[in-house]
C-alpha atoms as a PDB file:
ATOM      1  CA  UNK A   1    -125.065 -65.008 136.144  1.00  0.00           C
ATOM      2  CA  UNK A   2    -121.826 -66.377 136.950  1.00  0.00           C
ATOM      3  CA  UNK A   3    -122.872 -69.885 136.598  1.00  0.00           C
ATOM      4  CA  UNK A   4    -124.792 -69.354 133.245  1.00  0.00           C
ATOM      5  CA  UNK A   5    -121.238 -67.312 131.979  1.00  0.00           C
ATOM      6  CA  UNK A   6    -119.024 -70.386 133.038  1.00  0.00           C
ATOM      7  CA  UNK A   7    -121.807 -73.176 131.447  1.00  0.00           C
ATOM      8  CA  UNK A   8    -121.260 -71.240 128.219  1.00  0.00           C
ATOM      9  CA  UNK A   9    -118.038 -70.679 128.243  1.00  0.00           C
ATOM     10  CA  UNK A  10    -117.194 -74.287 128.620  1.00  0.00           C
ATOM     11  CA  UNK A  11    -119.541 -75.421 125.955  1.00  0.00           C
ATOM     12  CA  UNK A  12    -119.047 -73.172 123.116  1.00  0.00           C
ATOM     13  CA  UNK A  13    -115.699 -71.761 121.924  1.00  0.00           C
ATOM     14  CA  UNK A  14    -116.054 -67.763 121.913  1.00  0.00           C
ATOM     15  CA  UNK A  15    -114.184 -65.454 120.426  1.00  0.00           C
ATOM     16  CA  UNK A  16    -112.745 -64.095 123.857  1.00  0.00           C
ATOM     17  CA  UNK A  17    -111.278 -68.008 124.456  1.00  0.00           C
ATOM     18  CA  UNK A  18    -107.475 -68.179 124.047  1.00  0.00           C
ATOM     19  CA  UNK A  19    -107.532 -70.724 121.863  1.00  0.00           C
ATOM     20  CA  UNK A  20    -105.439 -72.891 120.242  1.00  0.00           C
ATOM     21  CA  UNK A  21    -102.338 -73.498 123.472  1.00  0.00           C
ATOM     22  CA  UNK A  22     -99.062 -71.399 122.801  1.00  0.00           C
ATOM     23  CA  UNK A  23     -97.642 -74.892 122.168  1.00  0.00           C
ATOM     24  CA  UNK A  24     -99.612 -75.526 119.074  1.00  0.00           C
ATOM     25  CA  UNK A  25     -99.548 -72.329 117.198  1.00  0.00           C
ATOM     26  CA  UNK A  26     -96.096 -71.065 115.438  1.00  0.00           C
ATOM     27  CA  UNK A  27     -94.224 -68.231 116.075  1.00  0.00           C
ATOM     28  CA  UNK A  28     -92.742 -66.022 113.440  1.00  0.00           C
ATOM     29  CA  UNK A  29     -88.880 -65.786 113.600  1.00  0.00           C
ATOM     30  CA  UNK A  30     -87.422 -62.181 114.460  1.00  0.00           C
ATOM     31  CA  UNK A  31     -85.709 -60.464 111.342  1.00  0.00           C
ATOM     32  CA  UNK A  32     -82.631 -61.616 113.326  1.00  0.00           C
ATOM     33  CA  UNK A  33     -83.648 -64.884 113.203  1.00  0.00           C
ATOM     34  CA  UNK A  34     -84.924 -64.629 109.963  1.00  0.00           C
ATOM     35  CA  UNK A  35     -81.293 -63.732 108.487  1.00  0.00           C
ATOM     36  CA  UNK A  36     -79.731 -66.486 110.159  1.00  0.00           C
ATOM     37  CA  UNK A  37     -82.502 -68.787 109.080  1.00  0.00           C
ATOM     38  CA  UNK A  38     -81.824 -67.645 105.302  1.00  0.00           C
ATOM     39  CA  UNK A  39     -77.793 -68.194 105.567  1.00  0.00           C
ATOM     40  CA  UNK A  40     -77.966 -71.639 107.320  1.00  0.00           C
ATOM     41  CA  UNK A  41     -77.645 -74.508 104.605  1.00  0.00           C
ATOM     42  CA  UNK A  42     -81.172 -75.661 103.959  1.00  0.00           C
ATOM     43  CA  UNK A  43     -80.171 -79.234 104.982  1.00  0.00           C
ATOM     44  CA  UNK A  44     -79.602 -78.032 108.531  1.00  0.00           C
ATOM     45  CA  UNK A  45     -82.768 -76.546 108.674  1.00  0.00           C
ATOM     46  CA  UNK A  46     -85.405 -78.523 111.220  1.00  0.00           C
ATOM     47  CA  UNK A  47     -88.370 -79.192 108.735  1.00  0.00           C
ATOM     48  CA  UNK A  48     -90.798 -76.019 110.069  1.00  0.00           C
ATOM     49  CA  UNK A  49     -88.188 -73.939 109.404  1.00  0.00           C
ATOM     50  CA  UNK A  50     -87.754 -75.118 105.913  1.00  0.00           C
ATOM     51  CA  UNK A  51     -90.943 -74.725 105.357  1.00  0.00           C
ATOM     52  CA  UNK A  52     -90.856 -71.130 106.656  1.00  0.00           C
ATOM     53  CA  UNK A  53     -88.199 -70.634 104.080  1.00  0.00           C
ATOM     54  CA  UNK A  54     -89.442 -71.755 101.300  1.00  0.00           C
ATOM     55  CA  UNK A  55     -92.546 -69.568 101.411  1.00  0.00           C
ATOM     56  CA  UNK A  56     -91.033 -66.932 102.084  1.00  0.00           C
ATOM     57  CA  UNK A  57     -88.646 -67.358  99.024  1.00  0.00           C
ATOM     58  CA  UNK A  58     -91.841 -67.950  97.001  1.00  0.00           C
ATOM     59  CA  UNK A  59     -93.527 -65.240  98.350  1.00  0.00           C
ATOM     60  CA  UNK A  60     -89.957 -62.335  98.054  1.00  0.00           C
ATOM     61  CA  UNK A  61     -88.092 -63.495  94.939  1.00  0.00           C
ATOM     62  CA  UNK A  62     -85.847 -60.834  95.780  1.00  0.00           C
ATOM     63  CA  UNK A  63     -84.469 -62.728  98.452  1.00  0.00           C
ATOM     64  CA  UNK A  64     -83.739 -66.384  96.764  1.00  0.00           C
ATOM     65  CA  UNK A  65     -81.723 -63.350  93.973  1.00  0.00           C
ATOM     66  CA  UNK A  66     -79.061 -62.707  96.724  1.00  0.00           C
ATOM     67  CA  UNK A  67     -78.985 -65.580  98.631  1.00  0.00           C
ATOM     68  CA  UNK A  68     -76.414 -67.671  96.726  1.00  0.00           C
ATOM     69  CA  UNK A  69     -74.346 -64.252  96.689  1.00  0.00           C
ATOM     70  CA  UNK A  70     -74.577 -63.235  99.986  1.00  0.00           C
ATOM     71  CA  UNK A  71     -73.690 -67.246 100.824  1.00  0.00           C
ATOM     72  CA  UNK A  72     -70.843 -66.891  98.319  1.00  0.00           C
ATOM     73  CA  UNK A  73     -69.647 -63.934 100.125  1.00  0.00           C
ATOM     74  CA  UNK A  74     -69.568 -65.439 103.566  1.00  0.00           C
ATOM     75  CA  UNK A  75     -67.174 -68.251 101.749  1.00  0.00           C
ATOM     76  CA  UNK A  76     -65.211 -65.957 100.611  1.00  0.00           C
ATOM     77  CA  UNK A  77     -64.790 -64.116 104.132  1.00  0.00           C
ATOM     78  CA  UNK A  78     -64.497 -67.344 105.961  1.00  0.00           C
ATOM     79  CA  UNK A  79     -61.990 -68.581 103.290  1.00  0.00           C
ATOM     80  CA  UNK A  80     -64.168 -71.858 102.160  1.00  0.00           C
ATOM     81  CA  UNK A  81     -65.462 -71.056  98.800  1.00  0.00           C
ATOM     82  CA  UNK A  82     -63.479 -71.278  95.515  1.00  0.00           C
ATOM     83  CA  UNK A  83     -64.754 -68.058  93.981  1.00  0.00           C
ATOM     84  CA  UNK A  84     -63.056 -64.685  93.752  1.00  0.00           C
ATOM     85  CA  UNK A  85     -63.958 -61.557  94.569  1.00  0.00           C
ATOM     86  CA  UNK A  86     -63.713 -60.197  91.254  1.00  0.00           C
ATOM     87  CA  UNK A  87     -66.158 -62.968  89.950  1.00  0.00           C
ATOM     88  CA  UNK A  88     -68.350 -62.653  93.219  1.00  0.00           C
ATOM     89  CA  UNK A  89     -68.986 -58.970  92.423  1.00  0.00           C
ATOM     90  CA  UNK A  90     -69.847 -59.220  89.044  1.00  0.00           C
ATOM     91  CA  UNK A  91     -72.660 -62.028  90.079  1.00  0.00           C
ATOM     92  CA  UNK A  92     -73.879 -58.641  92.489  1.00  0.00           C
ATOM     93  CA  UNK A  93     -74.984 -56.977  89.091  1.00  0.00           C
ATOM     94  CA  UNK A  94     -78.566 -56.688  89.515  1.00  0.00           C
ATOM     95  CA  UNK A  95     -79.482 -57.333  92.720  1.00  0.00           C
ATOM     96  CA  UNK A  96     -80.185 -55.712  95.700  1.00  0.00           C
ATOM     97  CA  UNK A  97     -76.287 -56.817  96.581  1.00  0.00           C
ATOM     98  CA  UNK A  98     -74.800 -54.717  94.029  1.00  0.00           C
ATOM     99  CA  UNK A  99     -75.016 -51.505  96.273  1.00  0.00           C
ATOM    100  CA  UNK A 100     -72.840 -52.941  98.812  1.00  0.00           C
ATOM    101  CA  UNK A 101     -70.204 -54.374  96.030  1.00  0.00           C
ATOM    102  CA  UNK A 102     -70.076 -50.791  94.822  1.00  0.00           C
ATOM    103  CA  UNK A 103     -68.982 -49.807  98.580  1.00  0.00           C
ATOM    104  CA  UNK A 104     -66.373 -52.049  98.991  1.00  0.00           C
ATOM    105  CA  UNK A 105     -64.825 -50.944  95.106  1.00  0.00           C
ATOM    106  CA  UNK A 106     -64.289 -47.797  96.180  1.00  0.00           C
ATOM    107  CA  UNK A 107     -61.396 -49.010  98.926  1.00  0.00           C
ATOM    108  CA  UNK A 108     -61.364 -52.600  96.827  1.00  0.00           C
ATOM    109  CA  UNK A 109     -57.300 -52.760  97.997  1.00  0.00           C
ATOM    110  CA  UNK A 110     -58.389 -52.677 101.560  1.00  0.00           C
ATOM    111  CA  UNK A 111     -61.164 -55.628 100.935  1.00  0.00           C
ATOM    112  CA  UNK A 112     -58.618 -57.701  99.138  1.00  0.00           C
ATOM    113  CA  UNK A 113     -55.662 -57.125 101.705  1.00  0.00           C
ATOM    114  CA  UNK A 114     -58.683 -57.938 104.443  1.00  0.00           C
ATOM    115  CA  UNK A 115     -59.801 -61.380 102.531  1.00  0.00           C
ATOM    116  CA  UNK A 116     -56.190 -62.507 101.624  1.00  0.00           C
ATOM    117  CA  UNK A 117     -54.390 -61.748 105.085  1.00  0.00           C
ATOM    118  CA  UNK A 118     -54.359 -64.602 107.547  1.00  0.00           C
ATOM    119  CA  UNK A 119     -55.808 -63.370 110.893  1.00  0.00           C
ATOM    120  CA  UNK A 120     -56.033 -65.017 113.806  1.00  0.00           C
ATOM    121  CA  UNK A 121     -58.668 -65.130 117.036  1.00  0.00           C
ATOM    122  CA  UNK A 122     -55.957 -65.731 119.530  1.00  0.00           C
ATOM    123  CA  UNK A 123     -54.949 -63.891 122.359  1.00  0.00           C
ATOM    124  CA  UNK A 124     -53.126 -60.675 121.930  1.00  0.00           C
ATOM    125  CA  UNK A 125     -52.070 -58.931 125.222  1.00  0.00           C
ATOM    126  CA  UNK A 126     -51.212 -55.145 125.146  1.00  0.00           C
ATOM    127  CA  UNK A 127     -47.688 -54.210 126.487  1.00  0.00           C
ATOM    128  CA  UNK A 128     -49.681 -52.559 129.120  1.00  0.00           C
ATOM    129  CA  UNK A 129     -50.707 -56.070 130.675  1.00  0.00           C
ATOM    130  CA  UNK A 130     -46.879 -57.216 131.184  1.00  0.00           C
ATOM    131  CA  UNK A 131     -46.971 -55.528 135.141  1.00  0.00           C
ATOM    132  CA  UNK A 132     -49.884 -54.199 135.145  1.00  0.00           C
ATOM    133  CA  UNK A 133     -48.605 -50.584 134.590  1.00  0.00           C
ATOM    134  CA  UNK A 134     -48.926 -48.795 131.152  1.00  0.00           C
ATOM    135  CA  UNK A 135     -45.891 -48.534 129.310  1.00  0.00           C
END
């Protein structure tokens, strides 16, 4: 019996094979990876991924509608756009963006003090850290 199973096995494909190798099939991003995969400038994209893009613009419409605002946004955060936030949320009407414009209206003096302070990543040491001793 053995022999006859391994005979077949090698001669046929059956639906209990593995198939294809792990290296040739695709693997679907994570919704993490998906996100990062819809802010990343399309040009940077290796050509799969592009691909995977595209589709799935094609396929969600939704999603190529707040793209260009959420990109906007993250200029406006990261200082690089030329926009304003006043034109930025009025480009939110509509879209599935316009819920989290609405959020950041009702404290809008906050968001602008927040997008036109400079900040810095640099170190900042606590007074506790001069001796080691809390202050």
């Amino acid at each position: 019996m053995r022999a006859w199973a391994t005979s077949r096995r090698r001669t046929s494909p059956d639906t209990l094979d593995a198939g294809p190798s792990k290296a040739d099939t695709w693997k679907p991003p994570s919704i993490r990876g998906v996100a990062r995969l819809l802010q990343t400038d399309q040009k940077e994209l290796a050509e799969v991924d592009r691909g995977f893009v595209d589709t799935l613009l094609a396929d969600v419409p939704v999603l190529g509608d707040v793209r260009d605002p959420a990109h906007r946004f993250a200029a406006l955060v990261r200082k690089q756009g030329t926009g304003t936030l006043d034109d930025w949320m009025a480009a939110t009407a509509g879209t599935s963006l316009e819920g989290f414009a609405s959020g950041l209206r009702k404290d809008l003096a906050t968001v602008r003090a927040a997008l036109e302070t400079p900040w810095s990543t640099g170190l900042v040491r606590p007074a506790w850290s001069r001796d080691g001793s809390i202050d």
